[in-house]
Protein backbone atom coordinates (compact mmCIF):
# COMPACT_ATOMS: atom_id res chain seq x y z
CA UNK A 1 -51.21 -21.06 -45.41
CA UNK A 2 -49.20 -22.77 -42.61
CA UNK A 3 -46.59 -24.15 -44.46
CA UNK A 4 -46.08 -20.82 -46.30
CA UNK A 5 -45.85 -19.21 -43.16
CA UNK A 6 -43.45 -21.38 -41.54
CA UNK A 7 -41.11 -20.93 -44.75
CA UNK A 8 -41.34 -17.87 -44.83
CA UNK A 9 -39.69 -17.97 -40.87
CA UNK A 10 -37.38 -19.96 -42.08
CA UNK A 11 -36.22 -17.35 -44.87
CA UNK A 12 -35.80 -15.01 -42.27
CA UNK A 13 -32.57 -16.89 -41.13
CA UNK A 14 -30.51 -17.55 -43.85
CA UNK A 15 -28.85 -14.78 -46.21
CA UNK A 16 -29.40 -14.81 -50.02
CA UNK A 17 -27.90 -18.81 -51.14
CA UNK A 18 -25.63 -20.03 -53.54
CA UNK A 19 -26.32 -22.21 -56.45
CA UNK A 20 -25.44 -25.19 -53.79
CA UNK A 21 -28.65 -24.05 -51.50
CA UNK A 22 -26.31 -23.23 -49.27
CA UNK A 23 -26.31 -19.35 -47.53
CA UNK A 24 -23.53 -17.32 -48.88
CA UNK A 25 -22.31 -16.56 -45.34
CA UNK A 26 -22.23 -19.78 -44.12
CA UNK A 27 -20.54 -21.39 -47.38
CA UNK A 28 -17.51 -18.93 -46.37
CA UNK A 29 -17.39 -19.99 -42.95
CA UNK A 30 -17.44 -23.85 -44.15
CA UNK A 31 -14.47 -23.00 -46.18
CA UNK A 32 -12.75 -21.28 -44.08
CA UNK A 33 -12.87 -24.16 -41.68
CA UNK A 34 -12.09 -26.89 -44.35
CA UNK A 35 -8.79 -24.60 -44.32
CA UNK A 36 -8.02 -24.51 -40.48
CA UNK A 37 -8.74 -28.34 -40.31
CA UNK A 38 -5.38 -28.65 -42.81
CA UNK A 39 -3.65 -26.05 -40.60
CA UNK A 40 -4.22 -27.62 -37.56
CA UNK A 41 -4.04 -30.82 -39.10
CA UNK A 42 -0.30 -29.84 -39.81
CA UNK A 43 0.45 -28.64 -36.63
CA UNK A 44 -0.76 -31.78 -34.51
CA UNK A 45 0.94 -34.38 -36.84
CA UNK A 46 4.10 -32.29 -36.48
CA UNK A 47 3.82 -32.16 -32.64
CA UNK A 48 3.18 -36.33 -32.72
CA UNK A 49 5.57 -37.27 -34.80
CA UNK A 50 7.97 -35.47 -32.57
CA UNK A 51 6.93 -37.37 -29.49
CA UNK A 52 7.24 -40.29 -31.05
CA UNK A 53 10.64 -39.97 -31.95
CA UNK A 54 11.86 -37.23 -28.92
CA UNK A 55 15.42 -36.50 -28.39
CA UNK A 56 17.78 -37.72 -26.00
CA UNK A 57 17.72 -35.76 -22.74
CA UNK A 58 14.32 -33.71 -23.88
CA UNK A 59 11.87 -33.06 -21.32
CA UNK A 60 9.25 -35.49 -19.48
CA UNK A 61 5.94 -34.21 -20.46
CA UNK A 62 4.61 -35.99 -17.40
CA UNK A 63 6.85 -33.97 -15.23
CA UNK A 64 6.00 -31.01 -16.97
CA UNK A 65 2.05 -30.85 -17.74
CA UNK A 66 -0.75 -30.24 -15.70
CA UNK A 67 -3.61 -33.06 -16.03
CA UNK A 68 -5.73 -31.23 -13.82
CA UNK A 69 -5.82 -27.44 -14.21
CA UNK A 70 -6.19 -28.91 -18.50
CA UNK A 71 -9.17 -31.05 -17.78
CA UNK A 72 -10.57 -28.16 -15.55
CA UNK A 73 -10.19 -25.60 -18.91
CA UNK A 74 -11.59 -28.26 -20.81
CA UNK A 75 -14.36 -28.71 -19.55
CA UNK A 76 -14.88 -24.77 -19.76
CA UNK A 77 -14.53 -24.77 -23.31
CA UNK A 78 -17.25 -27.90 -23.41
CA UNK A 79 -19.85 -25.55 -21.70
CA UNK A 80 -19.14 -22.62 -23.42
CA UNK A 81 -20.05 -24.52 -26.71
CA UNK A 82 -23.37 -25.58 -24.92
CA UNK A 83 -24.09 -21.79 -23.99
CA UNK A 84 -22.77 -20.70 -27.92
CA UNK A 85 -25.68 -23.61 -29.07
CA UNK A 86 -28.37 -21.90 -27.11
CA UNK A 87 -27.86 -18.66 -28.10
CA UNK A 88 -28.07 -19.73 -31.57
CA UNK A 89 -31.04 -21.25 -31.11
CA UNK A 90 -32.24 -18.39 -29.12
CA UNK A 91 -32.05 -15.79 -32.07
CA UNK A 92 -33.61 -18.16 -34.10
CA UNK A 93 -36.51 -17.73 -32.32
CA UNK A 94 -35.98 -14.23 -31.82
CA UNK A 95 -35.22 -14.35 -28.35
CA UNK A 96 -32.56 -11.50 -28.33
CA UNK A 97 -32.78 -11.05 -24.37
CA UNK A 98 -31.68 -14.67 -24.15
CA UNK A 99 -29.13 -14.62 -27.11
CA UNK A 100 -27.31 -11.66 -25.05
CA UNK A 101 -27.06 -13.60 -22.34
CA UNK A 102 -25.89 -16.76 -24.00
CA UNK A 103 -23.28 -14.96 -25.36
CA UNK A 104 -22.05 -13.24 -22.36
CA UNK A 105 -21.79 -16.54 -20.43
CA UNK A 106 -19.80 -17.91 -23.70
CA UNK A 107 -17.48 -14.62 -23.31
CA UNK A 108 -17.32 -15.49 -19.61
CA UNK A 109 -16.12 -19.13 -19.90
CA UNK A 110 -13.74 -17.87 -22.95
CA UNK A 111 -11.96 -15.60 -20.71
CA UNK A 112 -11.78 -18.06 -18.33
CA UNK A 113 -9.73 -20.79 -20.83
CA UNK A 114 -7.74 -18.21 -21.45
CA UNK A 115 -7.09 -17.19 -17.90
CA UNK A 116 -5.91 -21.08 -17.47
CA UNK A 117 -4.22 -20.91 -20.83
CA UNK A 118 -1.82 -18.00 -19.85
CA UNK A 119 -1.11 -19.33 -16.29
CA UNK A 120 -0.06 -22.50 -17.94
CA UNK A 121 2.00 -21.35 -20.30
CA UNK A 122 4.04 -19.01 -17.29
CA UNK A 123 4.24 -21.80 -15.02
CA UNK A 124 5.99 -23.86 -17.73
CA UNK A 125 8.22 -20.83 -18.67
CA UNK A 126 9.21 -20.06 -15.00
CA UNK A 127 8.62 -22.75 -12.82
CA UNK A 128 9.45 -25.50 -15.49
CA UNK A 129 12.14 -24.01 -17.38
CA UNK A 130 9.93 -25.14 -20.79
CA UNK A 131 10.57 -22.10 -23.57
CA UNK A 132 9.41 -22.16 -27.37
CA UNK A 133 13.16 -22.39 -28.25
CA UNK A 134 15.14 -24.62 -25.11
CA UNK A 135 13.42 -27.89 -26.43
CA UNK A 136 11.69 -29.53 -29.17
CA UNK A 137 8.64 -30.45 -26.78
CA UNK A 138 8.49 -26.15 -26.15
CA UNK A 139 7.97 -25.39 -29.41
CA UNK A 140 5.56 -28.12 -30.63
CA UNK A 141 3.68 -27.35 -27.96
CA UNK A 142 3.80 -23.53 -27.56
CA UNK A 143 3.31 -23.12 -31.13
CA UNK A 144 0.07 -25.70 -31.20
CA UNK A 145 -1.40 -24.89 -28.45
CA UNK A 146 -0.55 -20.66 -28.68
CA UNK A 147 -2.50 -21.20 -32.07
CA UNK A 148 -5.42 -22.57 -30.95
CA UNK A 149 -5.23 -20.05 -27.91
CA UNK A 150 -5.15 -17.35 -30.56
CA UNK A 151 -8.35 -18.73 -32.60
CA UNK A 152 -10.01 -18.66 -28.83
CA UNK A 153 -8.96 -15.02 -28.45
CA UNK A 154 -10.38 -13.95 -32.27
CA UNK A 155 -13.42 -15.92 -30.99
CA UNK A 156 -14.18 -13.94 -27.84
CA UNK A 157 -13.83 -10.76 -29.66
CA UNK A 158 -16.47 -11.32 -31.98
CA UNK A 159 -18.42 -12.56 -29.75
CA UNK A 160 -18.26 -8.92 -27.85
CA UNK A 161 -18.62 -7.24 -30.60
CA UNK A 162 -22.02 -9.05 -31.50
CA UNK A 163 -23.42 -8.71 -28.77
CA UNK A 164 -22.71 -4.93 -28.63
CA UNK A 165 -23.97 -5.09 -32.35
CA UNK A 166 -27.25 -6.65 -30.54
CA UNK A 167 -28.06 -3.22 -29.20
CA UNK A 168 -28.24 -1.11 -31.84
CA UNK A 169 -31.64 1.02 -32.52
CA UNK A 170 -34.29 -0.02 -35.14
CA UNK A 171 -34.27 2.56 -37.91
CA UNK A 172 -36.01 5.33 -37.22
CA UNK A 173 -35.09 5.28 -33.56
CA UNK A 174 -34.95 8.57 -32.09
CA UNK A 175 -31.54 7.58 -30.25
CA UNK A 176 -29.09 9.46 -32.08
CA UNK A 177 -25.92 8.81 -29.98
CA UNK A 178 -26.06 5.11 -30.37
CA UNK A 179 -22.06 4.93 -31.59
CA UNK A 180 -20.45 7.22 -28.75
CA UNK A 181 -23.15 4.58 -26.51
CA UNK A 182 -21.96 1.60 -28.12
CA UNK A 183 -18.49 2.31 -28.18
CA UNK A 184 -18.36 3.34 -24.25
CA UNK A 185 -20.59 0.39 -24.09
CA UNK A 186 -17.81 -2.09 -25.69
CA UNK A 187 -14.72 -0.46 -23.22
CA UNK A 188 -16.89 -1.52 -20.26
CA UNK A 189 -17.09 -4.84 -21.79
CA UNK A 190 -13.46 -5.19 -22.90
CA UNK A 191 -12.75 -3.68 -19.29
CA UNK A 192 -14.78 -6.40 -17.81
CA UNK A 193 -13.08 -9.51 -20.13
CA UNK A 194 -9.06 -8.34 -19.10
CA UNK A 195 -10.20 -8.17 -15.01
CA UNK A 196 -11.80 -11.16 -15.73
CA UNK A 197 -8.76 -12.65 -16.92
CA UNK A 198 -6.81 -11.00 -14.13
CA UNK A 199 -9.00 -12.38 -11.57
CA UNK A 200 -9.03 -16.07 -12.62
CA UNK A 201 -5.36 -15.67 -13.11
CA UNK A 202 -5.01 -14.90 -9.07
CA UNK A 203 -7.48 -17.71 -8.21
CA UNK A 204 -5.82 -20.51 -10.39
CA UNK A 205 -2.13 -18.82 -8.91
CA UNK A 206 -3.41 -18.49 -4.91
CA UNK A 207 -5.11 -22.10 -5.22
CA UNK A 208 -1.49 -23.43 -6.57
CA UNK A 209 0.74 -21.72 -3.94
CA UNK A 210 -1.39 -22.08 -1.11
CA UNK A 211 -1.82 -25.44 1.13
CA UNK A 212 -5.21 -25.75 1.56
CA UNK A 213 -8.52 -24.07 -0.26
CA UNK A 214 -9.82 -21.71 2.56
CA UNK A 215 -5.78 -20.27 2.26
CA UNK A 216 -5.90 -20.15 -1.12
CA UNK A 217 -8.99 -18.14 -1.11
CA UNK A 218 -7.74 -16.17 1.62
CA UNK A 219 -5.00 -14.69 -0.37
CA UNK A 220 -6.64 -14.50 -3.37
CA UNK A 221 -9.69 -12.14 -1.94
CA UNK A 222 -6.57 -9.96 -0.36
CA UNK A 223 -4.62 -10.00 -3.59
CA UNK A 224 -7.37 -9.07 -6.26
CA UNK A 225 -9.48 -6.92 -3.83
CA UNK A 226 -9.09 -3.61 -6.40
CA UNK A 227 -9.59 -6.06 -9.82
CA UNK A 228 -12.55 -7.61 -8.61
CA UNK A 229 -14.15 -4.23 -7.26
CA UNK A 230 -13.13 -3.01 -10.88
CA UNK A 231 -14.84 -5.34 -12.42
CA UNK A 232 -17.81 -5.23 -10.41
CA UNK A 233 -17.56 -0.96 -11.89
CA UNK A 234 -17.39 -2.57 -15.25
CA UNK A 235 -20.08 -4.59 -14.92
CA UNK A 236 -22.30 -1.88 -13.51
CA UNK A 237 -21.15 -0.10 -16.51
CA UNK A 238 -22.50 -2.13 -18.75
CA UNK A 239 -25.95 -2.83 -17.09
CA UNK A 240 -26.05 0.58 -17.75
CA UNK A 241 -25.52 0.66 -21.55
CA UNK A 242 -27.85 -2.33 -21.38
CA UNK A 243 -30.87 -0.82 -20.44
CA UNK A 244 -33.81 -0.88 -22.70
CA UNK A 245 -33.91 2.23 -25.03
CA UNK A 246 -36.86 0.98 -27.25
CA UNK A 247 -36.71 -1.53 -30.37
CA UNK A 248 -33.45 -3.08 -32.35
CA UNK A 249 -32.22 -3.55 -35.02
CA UNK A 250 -31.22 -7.69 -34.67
CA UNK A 251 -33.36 -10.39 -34.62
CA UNK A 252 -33.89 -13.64 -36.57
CA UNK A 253 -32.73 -11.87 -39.57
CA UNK A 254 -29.44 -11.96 -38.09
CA UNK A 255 -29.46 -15.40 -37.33
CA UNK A 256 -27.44 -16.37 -39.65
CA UNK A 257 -24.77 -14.25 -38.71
CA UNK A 258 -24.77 -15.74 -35.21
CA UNK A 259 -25.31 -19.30 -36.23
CA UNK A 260 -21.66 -18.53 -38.75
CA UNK A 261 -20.61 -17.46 -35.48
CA UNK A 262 -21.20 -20.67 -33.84
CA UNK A 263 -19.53 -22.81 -36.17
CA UNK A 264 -16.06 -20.95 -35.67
CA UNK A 265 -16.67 -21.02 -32.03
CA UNK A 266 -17.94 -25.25 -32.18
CA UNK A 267 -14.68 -25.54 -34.15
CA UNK A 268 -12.50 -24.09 -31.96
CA UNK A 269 -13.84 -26.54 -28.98
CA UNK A 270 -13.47 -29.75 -31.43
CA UNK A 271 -10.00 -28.62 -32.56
CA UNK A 272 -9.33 -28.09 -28.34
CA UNK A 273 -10.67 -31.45 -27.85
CA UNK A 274 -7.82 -33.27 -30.57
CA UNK A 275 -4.92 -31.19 -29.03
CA UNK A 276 -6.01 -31.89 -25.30
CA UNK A 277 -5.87 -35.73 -26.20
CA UNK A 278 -2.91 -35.85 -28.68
CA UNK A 279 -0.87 -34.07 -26.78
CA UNK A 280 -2.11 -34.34 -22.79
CA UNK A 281 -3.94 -37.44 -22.64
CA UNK A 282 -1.43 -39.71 -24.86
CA UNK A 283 1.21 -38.98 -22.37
CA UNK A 284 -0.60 -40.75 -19.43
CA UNK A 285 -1.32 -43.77 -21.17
């Protein structure tokens, strides 16, 4: 009785399977994958073999990177992968208060890279004179590194949008304006995400320009007063649509679809972790 009962749990997370045993959704993802490996496969060896053989009077990468503010986005894309894992495991278990908040924090930390990600690239366009067409380094790297930024970007989205999805009614709810909630619902969010990114752009930029920290953080708190009250709207906003309005429709029957999730977003982190050694690391060595 106890082993039928825990398969029968176990059902509950996977979609119908193939004739592999594997779920259809998560054979897709796999493949998909398998086909971003090759593209970004393609992309690294092309930025490598580049710097191995760079042209006369090209720029120093050393002059032109960052070490720190990388390592610092790095390791934000490391613990948004843990906080991905543990909402995965949390709607396995059908913990969907937990799973929301798992994914928010992996939202969070997403915007952040990308925050770091944008003020990189500007600094190297302005400050550093490094465009996508001036040298070969620019467009290795913008075009490598923009890429992965891009699969980053995809991967917040859906994130948002699942965990908007995580609200809706159970059938037979007697909410009937769920989509005008959930769509108001998902502008506060989006709202939230760009003064996010905002935000962490004018800390990274006021900790840069300034001389010390407290100055830094001086200007910053004058600079993005009005975005950080914003957000703070934004976020009220969507306590709001939060609230409990009675039982859901998402639990460990949609565990799969989070778990397909996961592997994009654990992907995206590995793929970070090749590019930030091929093409940061190698230079300091």
């Amino acid at each position: 009785m106890s082993s039928h009962a825990a398969t029968a749990t176990i059902d509950h997370h996977h979609d119908p399977t193939t004739a592999t045993g594997i779920p259809n959704k998560k054979l897709l993802m796999w493949a998909f994958l398998a086909s971003d490996c090759m593209f970004f496969g393609t992309l690294i060896s092309t930025h490598l073999i580049y710097r191995l053989h760079p042209p006369a009077g090209g720029l120093d990468p050393k002059v032109v990177f960052s070490p720190e503010l990388t390592s610092f986005s790095t390791f934000i894309l490391l613990m948004s992968s843990l906080m991905m894992a543990l909402a995965v495991t949390a709607i396995q278990k059908g913990n969907v208060k937990s799973c929301r908040w798992s994914l928010l924090t992996t939202i969070f930390f997403g915007m952040i890279f990308l925050g770091c990600q944008v003020y990189e690239f500007n600094h190297f366009v302005v400050d550093k004179k490094m465009t996508i067409s001036n040298s070969l380094l620019g467009t290795t790297f913008y075009t490598l590194t923009g890429t992965h930024g891009c699969h980053v970007a995809i991967g917040v989205l859906w994130l948002a949008l699942m965990y908007v999805r995580s609200f809706k009614p159970a059938a037979g709810s007697s909410q009937q304006t769920w989509f005008a909630h959930q769509l108001l619902h998902a502008v506060a969010l989006l709202a939230v995400m760009l003064l996010a990114l905002k935000v962490t752009l004018g800390l990274v930029h006021s900790l840069q320009v300034s001389p010390s920290l407290g100055t830094g953080l001086g200007h910053f708190l004058r600079a993005e007063f009005l975005a950080m009250a914003g957000m703070l709207v934004a976020l009220g906003a969507c306590a709001w649509f939060a609230r409990p309005r009675g039982p859901v429709d998402f639990g460990v029957t949609h565990a799969i679809d989070v778990e397909s999730m996961g592997l994009y977003w654990h992907f995206v982190d590995i793929v970070w972790i090749v590019i930030f050694t091929a093409v940061y690391l190698l230079e300091y060595l």
